[in-house]
Protein backbone atom coordinates (compact mmCIF):
# COMPACT_ATOMS: atom_id res chain seq x y z
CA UNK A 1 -4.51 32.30 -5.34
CA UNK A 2 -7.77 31.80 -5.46
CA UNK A 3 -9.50 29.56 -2.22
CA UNK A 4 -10.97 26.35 -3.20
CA UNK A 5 -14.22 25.66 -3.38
CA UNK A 6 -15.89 23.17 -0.51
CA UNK A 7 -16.20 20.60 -3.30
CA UNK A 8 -13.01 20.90 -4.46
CA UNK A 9 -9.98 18.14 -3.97
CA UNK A 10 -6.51 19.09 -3.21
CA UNK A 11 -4.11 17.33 -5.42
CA UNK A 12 -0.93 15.65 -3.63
CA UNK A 13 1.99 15.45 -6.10
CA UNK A 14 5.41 13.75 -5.72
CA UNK A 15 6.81 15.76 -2.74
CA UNK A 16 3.25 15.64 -0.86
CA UNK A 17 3.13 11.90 -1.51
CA UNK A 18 6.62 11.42 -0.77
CA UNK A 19 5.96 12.77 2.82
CA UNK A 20 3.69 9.60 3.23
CA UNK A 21 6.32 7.55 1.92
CA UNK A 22 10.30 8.51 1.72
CA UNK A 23 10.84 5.48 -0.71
CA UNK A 24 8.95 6.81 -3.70
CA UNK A 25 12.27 9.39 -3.99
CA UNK A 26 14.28 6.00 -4.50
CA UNK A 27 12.32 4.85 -7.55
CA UNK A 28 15.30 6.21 -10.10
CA UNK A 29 12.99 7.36 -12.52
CA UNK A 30 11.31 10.26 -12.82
CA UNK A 31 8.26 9.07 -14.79
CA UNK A 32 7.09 6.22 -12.60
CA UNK A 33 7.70 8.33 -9.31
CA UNK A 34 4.97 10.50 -10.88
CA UNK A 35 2.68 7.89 -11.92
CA UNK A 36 3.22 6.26 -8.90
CA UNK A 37 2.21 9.90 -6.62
CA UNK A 38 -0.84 9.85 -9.52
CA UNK A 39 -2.24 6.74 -8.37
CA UNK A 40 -2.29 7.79 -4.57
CA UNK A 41 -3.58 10.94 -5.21
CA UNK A 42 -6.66 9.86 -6.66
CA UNK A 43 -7.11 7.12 -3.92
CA UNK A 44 -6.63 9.47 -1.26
CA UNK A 45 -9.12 11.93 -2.70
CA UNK A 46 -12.05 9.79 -4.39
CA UNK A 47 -11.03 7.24 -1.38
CA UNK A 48 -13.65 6.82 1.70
CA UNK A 49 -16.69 6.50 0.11
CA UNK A 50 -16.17 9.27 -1.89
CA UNK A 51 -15.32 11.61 0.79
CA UNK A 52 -11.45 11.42 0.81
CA UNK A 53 -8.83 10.85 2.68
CA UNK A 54 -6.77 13.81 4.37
CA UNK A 55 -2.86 12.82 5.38
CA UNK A 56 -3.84 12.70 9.17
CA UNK A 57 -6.98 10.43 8.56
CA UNK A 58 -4.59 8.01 6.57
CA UNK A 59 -1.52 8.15 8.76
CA UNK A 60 -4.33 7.34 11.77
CA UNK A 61 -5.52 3.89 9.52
CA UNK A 62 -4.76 0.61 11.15
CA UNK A 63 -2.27 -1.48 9.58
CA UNK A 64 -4.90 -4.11 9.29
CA UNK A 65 -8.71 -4.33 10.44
CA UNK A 66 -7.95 -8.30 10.85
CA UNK A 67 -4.76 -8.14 13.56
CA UNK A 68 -6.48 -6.95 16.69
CA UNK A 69 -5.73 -3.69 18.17
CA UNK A 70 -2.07 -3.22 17.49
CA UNK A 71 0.47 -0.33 17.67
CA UNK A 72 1.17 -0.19 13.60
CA UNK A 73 -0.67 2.23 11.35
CA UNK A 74 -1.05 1.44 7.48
CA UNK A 75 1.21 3.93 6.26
CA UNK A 76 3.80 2.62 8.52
CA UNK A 77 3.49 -0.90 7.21
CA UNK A 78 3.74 0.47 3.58
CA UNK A 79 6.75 2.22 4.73
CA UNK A 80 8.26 -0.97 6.62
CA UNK A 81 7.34 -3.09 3.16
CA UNK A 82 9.53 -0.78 0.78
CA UNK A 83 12.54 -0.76 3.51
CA UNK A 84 12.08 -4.57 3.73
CA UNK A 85 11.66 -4.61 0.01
CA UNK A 86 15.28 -2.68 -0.46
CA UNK A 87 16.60 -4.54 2.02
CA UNK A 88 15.99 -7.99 0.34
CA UNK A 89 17.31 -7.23 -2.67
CA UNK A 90 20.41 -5.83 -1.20
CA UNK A 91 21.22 -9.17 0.87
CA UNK A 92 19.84 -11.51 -2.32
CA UNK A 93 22.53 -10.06 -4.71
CA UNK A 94 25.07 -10.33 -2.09
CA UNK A 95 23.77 -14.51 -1.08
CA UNK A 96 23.32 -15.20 -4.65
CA UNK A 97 25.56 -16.93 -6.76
CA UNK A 98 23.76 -16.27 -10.25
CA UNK A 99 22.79 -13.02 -11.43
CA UNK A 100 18.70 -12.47 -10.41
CA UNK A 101 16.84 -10.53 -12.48
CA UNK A 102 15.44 -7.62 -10.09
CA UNK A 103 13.84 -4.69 -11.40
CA UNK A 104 14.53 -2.18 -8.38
CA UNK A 105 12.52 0.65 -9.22
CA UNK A 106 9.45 -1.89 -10.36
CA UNK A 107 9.64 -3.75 -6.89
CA UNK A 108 9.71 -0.19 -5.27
CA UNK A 109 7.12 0.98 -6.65
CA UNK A 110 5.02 -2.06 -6.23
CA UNK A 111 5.71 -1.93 -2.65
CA UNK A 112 4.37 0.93 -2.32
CA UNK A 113 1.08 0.56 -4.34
CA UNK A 114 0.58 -2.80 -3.24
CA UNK A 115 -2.18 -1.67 -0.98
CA UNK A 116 -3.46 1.91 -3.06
CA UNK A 117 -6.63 0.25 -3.12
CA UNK A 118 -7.61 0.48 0.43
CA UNK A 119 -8.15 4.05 0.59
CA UNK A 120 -11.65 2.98 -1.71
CA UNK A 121 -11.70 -0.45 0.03
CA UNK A 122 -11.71 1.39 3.43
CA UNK A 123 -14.84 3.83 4.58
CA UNK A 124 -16.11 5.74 7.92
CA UNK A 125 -19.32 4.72 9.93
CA UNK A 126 -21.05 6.70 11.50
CA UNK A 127 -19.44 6.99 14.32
CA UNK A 128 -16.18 7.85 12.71
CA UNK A 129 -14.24 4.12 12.61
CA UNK A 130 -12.60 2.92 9.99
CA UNK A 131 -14.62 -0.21 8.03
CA UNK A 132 -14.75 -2.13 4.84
CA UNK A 133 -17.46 -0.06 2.96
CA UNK A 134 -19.65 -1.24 0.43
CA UNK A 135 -17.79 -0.44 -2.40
CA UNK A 136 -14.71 -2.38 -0.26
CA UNK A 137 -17.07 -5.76 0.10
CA UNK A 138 -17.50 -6.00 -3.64
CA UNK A 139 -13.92 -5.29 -5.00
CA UNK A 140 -11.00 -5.92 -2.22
CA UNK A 141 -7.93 -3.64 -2.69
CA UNK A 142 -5.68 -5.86 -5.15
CA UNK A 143 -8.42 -5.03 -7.71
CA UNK A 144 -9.35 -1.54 -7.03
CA UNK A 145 -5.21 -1.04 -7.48
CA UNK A 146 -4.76 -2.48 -9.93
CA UNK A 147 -7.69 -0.24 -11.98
CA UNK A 148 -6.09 2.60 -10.42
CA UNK A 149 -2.94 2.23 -11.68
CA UNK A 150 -3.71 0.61 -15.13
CA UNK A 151 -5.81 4.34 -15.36
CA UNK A 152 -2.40 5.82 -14.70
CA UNK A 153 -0.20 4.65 -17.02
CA UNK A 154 1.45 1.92 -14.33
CA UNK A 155 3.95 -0.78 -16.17
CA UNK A 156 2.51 -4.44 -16.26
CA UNK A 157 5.16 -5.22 -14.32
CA UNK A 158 3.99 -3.19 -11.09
CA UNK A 159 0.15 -4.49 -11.71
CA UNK A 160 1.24 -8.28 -11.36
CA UNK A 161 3.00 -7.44 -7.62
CA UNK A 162 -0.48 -5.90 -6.91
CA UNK A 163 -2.72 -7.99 -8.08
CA UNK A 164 -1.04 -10.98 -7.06
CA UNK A 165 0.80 -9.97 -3.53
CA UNK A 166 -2.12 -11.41 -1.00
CA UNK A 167 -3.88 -14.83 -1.50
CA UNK A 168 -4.98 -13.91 -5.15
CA UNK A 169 -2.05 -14.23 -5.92
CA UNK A 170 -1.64 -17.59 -4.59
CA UNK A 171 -2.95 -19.19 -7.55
CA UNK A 172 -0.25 -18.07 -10.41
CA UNK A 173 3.49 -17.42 -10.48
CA UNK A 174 4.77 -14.77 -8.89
CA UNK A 175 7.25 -12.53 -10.28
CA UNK A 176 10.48 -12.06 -8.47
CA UNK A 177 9.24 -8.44 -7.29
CA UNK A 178 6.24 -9.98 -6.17
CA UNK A 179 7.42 -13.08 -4.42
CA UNK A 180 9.70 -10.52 -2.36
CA UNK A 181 6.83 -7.98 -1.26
CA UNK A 182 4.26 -10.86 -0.72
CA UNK A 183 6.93 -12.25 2.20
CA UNK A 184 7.96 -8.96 3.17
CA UNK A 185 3.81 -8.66 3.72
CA UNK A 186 3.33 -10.99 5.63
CA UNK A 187 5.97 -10.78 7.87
CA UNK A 188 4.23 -7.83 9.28
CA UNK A 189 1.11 -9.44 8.80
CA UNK A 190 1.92 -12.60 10.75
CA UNK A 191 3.50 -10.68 13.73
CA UNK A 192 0.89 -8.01 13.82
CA UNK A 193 -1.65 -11.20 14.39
CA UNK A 194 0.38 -12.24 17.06
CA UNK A 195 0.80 -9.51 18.67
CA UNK A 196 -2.74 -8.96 18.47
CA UNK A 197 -3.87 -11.92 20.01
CA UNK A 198 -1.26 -11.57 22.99
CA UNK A 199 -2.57 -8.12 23.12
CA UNK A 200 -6.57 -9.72 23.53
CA UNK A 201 -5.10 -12.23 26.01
CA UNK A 202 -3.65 -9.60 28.27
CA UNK A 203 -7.01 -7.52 28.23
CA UNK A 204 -8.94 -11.15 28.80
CA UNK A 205 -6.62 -11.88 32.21
């Protein structure tokens, strides 16, 4: 095999990407599993400016750059959002006494590319931190992912839980996919704030 070339990127495939994220193995079918790996390889390698992402850069991303200094990663959130996600749907068919309409795979795989676009939203100064970039200050990461995955084939379905899981969403009705990721968001949202500014406190004492 031939060695690549400096300029070339690596391409991550459904068993790379599913070391990231163990969930994308319970999206049923085969087809959106793969589109689903497409979409995060090209974030990860067009991500950062340009630059890329490698797995250890993007496992070392805060969850958030608005929570304070916390002890949660972004991958780990993602990861937290499609157990969460699973989770939900489990205990809502159990509470429930009508049928709901939940499209398992779709929700999965919305978890899980709910925030594809912050690999391009995120960048590195100079001194090797993680900021919002430039590209990141014009387009925040609901947009970027939802041009990412509209470029790879993604179901409508998917696009709506990304476009619409923060506060741009907060405008339209939410699916039922969407309505669960946006709460299982922000629970680790809201604590991670918390926990952030008990975390400032204690350094401020």
């Amino acid at each position: 095999m031939a060695a690549m070339k400096p300029t070339q990127q690596r391409e991550y495939g459904v068993k790379e990407i599913a070391k990231l994220f163990p969930s994308l193995m319970k999206i049923k079918k085969k087809s959106l599993r793969k589109k689903v790996a497409a979409v995060w390889n090209e974030a990860m390698t067009t991500g950062c400016g340009g630059k890329g992402w490698t797995f250890a850069e993007l496992r070392a991303v805060k969850f958030t750059l608005l929570a304070g200094d916390i002890d949660m990663k972004f991958v780990e959130h993602l990861n937290s959002c499609a157990r969460q996600c699973i989770a939900i749907t489990d205990v809502l068919k159990k509470s429930f006494r009508c049928r709901i309409p939940i499209q398992r795979d779709y929700l999965i795989a919305g978890a899980l590319l709910a925030d594809v676009g912050k690999p391009l939203e995120y960048d590195k100064d100079p001194s090797g931190t993680v900021v919002q970039g430039k590209f990141g200050q014009q387009l925040r990461h609901p947009f970027s992912g939802v041009a990412l995955a509209y470029k790879h084939g993604i179901p409508a379905e998917v696009m709506h839980m990304i476009a619409t899981h923060s506060h741009e969403g907060d405008k339209v009705e939410r699916s039922i996919e969407s309505i669960i990721f946006h709460h299982a968001d922000f629970v680790d949202f809201d604590i991670a704030k918390f926990l952030g500014k008990r975390a400032a406190k204690k350094r401020e004492a």
